[in-house]
PDB file of N, CA and C in Angstrom:
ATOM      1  N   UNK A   1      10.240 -13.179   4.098  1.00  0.00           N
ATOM      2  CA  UNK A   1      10.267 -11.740   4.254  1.00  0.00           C
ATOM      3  C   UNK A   1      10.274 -11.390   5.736  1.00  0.00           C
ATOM      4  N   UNK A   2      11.214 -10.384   5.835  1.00  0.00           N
ATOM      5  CA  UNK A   2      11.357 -10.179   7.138  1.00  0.00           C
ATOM      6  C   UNK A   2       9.518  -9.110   7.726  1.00  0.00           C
ATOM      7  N   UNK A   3       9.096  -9.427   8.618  1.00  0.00           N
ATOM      8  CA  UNK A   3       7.909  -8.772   8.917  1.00  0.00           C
ATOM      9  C   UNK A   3       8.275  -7.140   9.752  1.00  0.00           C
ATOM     10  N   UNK A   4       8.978  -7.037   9.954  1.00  0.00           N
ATOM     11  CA  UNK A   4       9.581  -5.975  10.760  1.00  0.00           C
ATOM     12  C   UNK A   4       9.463  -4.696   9.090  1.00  0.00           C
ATOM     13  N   UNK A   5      10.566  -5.251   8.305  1.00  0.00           N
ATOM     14  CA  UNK A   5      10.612  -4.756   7.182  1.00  0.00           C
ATOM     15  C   UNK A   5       9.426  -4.340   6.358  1.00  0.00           C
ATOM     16  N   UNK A   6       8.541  -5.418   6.235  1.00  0.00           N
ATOM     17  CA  UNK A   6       7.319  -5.196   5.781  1.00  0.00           C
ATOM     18  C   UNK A   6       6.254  -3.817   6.496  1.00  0.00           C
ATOM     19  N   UNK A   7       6.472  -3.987   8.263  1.00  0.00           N
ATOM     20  CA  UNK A   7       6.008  -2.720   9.377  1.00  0.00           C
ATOM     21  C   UNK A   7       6.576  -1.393   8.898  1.00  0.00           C
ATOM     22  N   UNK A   8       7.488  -1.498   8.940  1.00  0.00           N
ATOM     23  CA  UNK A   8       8.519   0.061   8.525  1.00  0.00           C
ATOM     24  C   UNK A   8       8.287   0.296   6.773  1.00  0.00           C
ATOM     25  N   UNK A   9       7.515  -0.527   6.191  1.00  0.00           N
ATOM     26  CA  UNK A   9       7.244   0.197   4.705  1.00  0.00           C
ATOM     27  C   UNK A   9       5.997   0.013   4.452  1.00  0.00           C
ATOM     28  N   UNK A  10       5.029  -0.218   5.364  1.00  0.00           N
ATOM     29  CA  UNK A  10       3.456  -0.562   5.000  1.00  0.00           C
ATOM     30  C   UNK A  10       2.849   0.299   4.111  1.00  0.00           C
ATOM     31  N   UNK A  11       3.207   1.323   4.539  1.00  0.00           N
ATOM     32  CA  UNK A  11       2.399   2.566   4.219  1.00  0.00           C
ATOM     33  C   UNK A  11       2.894   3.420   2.648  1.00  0.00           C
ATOM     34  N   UNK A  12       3.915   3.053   2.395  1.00  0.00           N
ATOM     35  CA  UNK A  12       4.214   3.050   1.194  1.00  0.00           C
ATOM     36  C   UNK A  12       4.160   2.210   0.105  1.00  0.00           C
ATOM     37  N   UNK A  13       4.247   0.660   0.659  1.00  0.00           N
ATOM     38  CA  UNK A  13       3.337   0.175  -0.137  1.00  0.00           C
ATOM     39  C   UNK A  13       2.492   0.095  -1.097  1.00  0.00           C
ATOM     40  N   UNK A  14       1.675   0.629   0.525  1.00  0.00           N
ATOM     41  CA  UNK A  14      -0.101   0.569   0.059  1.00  0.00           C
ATOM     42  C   UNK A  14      -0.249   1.649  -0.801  1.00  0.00           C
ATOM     43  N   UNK A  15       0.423   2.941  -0.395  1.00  0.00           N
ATOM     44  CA  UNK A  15       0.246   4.088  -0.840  1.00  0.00           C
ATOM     45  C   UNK A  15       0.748   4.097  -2.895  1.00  0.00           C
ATOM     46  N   UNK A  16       1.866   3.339  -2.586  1.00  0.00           N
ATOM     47  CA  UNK A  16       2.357   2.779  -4.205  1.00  0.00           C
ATOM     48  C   UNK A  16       1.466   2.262  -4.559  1.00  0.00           C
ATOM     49  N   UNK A  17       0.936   1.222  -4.376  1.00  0.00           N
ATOM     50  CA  UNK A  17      -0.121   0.296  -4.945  1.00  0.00           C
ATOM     51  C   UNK A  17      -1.378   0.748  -5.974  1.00  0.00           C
ATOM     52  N   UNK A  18      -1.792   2.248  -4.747  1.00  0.00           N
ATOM     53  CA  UNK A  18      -2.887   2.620  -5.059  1.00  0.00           C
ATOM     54  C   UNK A  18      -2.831   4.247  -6.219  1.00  0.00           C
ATOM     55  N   UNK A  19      -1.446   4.110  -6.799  1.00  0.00           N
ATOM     56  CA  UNK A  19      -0.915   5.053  -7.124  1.00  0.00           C
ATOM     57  C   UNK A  19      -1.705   5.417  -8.537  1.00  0.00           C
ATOM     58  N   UNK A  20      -2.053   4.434  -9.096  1.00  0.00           N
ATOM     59  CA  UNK A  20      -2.512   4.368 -11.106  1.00  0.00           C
ATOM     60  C   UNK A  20      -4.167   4.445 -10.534  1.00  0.00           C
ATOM     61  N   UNK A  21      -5.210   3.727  -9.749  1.00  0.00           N
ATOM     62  CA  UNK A  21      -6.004   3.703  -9.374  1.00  0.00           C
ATOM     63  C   UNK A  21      -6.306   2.884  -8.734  1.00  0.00           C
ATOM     64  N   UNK A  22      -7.720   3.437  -8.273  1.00  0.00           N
ATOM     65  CA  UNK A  22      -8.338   2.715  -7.293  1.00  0.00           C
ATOM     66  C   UNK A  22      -8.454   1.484  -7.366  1.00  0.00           C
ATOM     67  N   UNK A  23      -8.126   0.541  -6.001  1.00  0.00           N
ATOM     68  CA  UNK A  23      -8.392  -0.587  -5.766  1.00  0.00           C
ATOM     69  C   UNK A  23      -9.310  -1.068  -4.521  1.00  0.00           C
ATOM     70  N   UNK A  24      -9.945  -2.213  -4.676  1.00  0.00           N
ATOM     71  CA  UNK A  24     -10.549  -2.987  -3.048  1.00  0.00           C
ATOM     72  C   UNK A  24      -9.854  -3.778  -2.944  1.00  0.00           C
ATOM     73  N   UNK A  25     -10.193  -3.762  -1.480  1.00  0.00           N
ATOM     74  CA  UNK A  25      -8.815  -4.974  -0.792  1.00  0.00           C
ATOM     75  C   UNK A  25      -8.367  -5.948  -1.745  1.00  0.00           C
ATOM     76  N   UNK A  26      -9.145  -6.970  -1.871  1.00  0.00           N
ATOM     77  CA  UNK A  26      -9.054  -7.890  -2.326  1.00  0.00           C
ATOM     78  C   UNK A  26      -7.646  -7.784  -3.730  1.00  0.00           C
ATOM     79  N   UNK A  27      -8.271  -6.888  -4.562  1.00  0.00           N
ATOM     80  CA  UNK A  27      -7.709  -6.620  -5.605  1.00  0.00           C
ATOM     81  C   UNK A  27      -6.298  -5.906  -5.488  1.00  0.00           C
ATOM     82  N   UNK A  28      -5.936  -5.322  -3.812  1.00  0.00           N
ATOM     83  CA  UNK A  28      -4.742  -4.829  -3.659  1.00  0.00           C
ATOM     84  C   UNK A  28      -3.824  -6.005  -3.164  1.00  0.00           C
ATOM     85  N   UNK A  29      -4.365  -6.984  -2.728  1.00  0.00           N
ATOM     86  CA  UNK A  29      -3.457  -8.307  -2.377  1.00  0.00           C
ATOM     87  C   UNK A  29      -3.279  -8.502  -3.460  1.00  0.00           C
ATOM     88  N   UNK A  30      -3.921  -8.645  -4.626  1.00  0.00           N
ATOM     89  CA  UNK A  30      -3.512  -9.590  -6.015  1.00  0.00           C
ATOM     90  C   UNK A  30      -2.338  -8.676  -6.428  1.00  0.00           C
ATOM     91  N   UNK A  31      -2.741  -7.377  -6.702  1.00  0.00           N
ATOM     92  CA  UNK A  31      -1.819  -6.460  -7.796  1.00  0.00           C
ATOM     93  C   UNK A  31      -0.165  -6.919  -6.930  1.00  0.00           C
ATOM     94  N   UNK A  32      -0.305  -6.680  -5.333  1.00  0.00           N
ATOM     95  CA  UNK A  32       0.742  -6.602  -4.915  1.00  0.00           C
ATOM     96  C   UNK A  32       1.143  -7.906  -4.971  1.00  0.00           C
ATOM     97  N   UNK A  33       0.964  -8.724  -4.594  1.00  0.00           N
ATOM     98  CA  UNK A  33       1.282 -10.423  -4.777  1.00  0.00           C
ATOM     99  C   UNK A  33       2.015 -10.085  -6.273  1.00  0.00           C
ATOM    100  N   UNK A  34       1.312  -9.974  -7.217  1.00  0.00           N
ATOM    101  CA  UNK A  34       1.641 -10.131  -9.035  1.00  0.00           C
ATOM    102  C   UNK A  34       2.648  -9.107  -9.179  1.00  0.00           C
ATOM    103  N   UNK A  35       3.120  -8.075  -8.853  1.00  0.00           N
ATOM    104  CA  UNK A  35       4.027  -7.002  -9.235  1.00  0.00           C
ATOM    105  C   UNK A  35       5.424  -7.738  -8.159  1.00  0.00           C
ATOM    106  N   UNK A  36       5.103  -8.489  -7.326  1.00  0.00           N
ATOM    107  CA  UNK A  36       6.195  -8.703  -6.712  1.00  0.00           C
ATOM    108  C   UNK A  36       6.904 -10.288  -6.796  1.00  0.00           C
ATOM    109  N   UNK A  37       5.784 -10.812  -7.294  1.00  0.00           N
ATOM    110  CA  UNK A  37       6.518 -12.151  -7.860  1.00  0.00           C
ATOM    111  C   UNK A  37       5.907 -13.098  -6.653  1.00  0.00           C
ATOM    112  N   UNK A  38       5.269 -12.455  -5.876  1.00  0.00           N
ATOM    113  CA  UNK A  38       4.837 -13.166  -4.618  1.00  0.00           C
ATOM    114  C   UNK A  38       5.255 -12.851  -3.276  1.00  0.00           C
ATOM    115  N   UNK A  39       6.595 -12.074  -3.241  1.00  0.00           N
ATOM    116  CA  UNK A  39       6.608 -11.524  -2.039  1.00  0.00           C
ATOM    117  C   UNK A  39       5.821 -10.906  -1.000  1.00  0.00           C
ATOM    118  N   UNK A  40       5.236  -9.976  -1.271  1.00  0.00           N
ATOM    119  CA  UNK A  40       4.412  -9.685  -0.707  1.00  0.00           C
ATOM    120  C   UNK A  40       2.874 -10.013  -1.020  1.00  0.00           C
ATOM    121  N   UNK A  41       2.502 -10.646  -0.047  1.00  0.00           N
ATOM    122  CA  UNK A  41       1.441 -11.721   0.251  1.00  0.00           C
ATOM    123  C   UNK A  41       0.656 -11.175   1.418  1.00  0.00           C
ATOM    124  N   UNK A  42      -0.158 -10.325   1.192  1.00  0.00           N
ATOM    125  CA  UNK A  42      -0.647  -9.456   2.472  1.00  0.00           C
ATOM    126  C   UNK A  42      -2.216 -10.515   2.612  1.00  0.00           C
ATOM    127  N   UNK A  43      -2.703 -10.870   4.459  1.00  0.00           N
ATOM    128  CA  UNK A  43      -3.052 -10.920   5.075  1.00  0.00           C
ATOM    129  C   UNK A  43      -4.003 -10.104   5.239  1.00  0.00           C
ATOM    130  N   UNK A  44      -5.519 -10.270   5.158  1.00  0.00           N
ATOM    131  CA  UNK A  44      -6.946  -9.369   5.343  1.00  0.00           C
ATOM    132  C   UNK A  44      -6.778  -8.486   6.658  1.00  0.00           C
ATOM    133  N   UNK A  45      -6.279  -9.754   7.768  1.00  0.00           N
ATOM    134  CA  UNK A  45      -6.038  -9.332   8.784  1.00  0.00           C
ATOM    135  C   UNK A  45      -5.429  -8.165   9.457  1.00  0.00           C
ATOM    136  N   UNK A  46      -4.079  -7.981   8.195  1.00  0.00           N
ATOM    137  CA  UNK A  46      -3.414  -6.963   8.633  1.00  0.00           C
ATOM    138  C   UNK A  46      -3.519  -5.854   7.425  1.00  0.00           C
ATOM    139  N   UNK A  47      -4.131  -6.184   6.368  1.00  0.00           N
ATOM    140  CA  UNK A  47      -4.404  -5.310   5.327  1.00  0.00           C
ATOM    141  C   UNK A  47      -5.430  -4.217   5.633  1.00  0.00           C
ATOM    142  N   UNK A  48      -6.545  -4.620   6.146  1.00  0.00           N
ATOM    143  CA  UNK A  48      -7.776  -3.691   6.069  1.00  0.00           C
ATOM    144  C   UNK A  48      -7.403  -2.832   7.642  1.00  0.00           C
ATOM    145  N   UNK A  49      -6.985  -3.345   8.249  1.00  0.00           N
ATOM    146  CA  UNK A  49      -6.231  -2.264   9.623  1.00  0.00           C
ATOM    147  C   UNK A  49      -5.548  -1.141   8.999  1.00  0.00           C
ATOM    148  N   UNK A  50      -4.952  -1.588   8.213  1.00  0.00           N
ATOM    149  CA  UNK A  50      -3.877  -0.287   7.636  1.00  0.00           C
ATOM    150  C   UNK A  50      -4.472   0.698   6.618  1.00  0.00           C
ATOM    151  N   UNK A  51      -5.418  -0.047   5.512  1.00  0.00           N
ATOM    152  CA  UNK A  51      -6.004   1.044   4.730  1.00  0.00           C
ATOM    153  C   UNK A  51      -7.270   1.314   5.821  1.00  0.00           C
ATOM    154  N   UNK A  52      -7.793   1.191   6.697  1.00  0.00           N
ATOM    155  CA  UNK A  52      -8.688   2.105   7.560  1.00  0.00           C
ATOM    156  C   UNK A  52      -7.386   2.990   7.922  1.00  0.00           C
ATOM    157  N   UNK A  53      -6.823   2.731   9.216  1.00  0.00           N
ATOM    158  CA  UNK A  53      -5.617   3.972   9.350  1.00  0.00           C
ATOM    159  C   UNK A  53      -5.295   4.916   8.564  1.00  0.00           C
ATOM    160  N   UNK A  54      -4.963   4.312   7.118  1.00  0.00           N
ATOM    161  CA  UNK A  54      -4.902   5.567   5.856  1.00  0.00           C
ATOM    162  C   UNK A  54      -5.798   6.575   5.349  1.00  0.00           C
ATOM    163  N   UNK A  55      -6.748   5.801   6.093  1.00  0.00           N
ATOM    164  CA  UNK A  55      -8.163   6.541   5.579  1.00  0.00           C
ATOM    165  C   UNK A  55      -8.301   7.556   6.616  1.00  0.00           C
ATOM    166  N   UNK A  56      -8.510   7.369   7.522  1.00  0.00           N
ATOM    167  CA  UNK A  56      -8.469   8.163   8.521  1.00  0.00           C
ATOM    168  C   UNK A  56      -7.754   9.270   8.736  1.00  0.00           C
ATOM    169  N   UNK A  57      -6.513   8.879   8.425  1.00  0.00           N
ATOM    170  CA  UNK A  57      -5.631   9.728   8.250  1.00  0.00           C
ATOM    171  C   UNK A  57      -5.526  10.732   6.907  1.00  0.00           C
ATOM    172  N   UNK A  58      -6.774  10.673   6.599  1.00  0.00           N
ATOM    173  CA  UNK A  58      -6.936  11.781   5.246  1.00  0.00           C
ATOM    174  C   UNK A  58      -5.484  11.394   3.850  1.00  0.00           C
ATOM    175  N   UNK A  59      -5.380  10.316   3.651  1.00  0.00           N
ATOM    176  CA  UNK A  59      -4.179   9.583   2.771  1.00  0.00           C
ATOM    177  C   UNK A  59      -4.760   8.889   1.899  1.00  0.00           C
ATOM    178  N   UNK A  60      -6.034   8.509   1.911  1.00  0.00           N
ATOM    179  CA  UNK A  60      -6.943   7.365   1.128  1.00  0.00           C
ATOM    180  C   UNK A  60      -7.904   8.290   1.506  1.00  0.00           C
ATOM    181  N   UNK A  61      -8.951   7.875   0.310  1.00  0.00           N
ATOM    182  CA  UNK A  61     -10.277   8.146   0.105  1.00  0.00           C
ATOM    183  C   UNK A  61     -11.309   6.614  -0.130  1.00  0.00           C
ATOM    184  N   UNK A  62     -12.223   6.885   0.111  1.00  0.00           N
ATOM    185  CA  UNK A  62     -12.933   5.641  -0.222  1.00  0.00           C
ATOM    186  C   UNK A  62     -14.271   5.843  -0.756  1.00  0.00           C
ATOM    187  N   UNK A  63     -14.458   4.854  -1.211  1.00  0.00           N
ATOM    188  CA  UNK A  63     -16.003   4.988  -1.989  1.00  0.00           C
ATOM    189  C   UNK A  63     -16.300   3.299  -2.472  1.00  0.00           C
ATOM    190  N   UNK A  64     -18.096   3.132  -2.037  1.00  0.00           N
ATOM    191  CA  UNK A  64     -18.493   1.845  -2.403  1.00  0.00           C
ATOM    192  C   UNK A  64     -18.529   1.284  -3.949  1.00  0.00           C
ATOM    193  N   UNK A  65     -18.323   0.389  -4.658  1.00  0.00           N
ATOM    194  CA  UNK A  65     -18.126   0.804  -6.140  1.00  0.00           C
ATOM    195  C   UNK A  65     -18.907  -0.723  -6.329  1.00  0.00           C
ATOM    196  N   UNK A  66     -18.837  -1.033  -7.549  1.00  0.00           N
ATOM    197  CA  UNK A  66     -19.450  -2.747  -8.243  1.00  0.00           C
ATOM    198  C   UNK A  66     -19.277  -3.331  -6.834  1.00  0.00           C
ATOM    199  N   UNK A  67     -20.586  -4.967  -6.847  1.00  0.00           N
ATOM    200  CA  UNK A  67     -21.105  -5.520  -5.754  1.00  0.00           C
ATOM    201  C   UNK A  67     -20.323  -6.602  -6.479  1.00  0.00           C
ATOM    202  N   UNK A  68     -19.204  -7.276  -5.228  1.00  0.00           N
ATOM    203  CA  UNK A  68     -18.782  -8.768  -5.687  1.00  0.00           C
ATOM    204  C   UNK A  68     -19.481  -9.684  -5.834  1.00  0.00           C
ATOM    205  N   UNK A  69     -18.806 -11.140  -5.644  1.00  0.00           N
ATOM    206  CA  UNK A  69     -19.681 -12.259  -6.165  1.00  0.00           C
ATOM    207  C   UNK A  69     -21.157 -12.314  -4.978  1.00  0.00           C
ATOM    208  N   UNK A  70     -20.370 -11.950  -3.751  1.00  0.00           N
ATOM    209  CA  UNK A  70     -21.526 -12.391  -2.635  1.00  0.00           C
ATOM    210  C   UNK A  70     -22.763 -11.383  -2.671  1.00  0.00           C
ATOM    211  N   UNK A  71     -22.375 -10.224  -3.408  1.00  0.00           N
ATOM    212  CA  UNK A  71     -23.639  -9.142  -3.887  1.00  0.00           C
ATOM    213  C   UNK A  71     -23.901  -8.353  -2.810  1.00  0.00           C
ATOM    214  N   UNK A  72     -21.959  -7.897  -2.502  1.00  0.00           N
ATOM    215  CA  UNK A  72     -22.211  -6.806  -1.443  1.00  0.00           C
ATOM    216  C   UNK A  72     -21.106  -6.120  -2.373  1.00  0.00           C
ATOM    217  N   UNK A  73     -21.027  -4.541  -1.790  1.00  0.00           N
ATOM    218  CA  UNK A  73     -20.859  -3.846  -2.802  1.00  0.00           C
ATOM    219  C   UNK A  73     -18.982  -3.580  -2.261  1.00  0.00           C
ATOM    220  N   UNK A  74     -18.101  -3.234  -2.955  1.00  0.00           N
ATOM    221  CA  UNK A  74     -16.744  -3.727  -2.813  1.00  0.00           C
ATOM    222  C   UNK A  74     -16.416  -2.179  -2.558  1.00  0.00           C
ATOM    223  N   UNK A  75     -15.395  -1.553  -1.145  1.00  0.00           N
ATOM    224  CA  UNK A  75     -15.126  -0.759  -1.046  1.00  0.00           C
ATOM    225  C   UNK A  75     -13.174  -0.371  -1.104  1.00  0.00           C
ATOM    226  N   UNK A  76     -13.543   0.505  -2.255  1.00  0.00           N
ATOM    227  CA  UNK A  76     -12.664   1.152  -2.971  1.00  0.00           C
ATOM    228  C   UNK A  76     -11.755   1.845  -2.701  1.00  0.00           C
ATOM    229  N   UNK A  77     -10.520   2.020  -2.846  1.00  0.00           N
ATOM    230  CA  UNK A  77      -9.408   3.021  -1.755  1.00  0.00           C
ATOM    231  C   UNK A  77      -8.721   3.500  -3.326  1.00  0.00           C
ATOM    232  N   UNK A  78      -8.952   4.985  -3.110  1.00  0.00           N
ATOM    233  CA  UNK A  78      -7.929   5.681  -3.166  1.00  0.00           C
ATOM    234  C   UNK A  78      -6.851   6.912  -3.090  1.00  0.00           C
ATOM    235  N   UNK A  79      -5.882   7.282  -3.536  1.00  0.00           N
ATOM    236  CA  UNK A  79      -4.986   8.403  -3.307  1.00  0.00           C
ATOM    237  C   UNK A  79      -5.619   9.801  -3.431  1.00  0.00           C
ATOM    238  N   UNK A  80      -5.463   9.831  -1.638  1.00  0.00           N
ATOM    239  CA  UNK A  80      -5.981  11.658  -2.035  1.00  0.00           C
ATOM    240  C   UNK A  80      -5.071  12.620  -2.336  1.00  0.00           C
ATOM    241  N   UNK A  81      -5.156  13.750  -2.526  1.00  0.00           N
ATOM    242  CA  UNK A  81      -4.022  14.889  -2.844  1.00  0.00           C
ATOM    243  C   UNK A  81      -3.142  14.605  -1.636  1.00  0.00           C
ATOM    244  N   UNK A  82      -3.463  14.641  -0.112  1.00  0.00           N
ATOM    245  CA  UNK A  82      -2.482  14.296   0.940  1.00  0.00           C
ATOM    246  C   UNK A  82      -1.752  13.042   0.758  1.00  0.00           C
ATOM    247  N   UNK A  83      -2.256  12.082   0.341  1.00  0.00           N
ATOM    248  CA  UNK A  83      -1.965  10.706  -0.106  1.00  0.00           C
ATOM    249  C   UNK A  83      -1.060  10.941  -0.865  1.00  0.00           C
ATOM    250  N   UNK A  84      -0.959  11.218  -1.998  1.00  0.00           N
ATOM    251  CA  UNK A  84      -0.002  11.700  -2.822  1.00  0.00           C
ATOM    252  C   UNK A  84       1.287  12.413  -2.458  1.00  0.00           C
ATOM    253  N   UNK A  85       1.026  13.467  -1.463  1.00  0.00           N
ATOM    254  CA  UNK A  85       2.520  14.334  -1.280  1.00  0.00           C
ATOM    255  C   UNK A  85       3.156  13.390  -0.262  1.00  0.00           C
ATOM    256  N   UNK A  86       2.201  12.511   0.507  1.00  0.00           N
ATOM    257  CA  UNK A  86       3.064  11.608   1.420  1.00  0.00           C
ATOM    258  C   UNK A  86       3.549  10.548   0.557  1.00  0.00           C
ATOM    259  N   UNK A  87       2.866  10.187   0.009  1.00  0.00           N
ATOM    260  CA  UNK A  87       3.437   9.270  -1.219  1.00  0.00           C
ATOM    261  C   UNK A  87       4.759   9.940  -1.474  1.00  0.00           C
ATOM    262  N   UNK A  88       5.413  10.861  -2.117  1.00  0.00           N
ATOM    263  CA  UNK A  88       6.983  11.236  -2.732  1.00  0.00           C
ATOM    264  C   UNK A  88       7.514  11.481  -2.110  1.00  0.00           C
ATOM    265  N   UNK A  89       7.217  11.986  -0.978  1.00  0.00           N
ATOM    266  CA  UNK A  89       7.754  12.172   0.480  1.00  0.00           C
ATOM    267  C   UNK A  89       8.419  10.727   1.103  1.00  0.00           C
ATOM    268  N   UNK A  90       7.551   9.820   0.739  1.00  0.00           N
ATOM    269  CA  UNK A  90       8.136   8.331   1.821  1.00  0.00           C
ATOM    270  C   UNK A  90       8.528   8.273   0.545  1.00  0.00           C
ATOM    271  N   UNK A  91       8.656   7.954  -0.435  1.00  0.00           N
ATOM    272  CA  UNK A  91       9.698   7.422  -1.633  1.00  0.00           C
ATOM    273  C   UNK A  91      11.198   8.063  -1.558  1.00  0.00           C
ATOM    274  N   UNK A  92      11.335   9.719  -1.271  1.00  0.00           N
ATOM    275  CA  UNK A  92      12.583   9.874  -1.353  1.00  0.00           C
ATOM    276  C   UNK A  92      13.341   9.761   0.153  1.00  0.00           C
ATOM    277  N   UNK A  93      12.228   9.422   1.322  1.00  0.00           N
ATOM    278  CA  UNK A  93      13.232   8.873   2.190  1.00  0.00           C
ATOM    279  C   UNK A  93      13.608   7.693   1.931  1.00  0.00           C
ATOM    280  N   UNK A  94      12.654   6.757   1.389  1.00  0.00           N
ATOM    281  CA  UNK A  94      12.961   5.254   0.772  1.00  0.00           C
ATOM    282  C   UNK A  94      14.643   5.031   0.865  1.00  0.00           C
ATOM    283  N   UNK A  95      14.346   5.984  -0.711  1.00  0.00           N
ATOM    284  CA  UNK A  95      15.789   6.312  -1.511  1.00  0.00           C
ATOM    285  C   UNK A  95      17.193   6.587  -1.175  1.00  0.00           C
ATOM    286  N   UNK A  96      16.835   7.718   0.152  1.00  0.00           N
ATOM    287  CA  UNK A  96      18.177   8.069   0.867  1.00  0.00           C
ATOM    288  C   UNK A  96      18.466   6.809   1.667  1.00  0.00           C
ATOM    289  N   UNK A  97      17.582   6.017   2.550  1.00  0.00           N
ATOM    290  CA  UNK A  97      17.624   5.179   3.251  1.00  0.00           C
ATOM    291  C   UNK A  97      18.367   4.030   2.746  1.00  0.00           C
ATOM    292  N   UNK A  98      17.881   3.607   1.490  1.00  0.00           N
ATOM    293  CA  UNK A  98      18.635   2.386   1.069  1.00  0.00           C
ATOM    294  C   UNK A  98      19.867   2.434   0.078  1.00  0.00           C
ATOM    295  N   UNK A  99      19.509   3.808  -0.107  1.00  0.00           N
ATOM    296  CA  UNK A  99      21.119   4.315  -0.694  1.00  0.00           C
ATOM    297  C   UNK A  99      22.309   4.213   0.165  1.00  0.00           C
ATOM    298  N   UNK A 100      22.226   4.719   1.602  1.00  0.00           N
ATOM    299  CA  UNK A 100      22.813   4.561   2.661  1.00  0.00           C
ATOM    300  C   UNK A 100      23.316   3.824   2.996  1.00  0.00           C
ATOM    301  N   UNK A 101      22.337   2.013   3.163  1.00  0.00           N
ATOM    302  CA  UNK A 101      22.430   0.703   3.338  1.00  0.00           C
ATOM    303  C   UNK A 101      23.718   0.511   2.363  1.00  0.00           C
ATOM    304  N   UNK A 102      22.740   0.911   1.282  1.00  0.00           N
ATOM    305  CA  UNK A 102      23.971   0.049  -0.023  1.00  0.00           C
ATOM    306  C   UNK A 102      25.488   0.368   0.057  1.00  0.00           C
ATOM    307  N   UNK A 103      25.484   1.823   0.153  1.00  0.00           N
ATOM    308  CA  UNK A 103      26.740   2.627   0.714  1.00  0.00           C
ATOM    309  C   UNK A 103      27.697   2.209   1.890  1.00  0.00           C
ATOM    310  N   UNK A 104      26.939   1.744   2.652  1.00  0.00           N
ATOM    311  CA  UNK A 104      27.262   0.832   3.768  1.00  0.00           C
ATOM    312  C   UNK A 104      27.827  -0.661   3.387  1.00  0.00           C
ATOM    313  N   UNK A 105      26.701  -1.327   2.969  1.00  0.00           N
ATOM    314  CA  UNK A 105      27.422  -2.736   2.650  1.00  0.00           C
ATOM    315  C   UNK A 105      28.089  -2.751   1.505  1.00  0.00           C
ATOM    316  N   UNK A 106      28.690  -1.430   0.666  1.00  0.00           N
ATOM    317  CA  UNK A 106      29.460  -2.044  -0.526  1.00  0.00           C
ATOM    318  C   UNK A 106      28.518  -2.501  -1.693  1.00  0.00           C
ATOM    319  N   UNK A 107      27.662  -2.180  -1.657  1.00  0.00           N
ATOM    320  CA  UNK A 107      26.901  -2.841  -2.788  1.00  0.00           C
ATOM    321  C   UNK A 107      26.643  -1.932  -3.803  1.00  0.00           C
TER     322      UNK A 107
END
């Protein structure tokens, strides 16, 4: 996977991901790993940078929820009402964007 590609769609992603409900990190690497066949294989490193950013950015909400195995308590991300309108918002640029591509290469 190109990583550039992965930069320019992070945020929709995540924002997809967290679309049905709330997830913790952990559990947003799996869903996304499993819905994609493995492609996307996100990194703690660069995962929890981005849902803080989202958070911050009033796009995610968070809340502490059930304590994992180590018996600390697992914090929860999800879609706020802003979260959401940016959510359909980056989907239908998605759309024009790779409609474009395709339009472009003939495909």
């Amino acid at each position: 996977m190109n990583p550039d590609l992965l930069r320019g769609n992070l945020d929709l992603i995540l924002l997809s991901l967290l679309e049905q409900r709330p997830l913790y990190g952990f559990a947003i690497i799996q869903e996304a790993k499993e819905k994609t066949g493995g492609y996307f294989d996100f990194r703690e490193g660069s995962l929890y940078p981005a849902l803080h950013r989202l958070e911050v950015s009033g796009l995610l909400g968070a809340q502490f929820g059930e304590a994992g195995r180590n018996g600390k308590p697992r914090k929860y991300y999800a879609l706020t009402d802003a979260g959401r309108e940016v959510l359909k918002a980056k989907r239908a640029e998605f759309q024009t964007f790779t409609g474009a591509v395709q339009r472009l290469s003939g495909s």
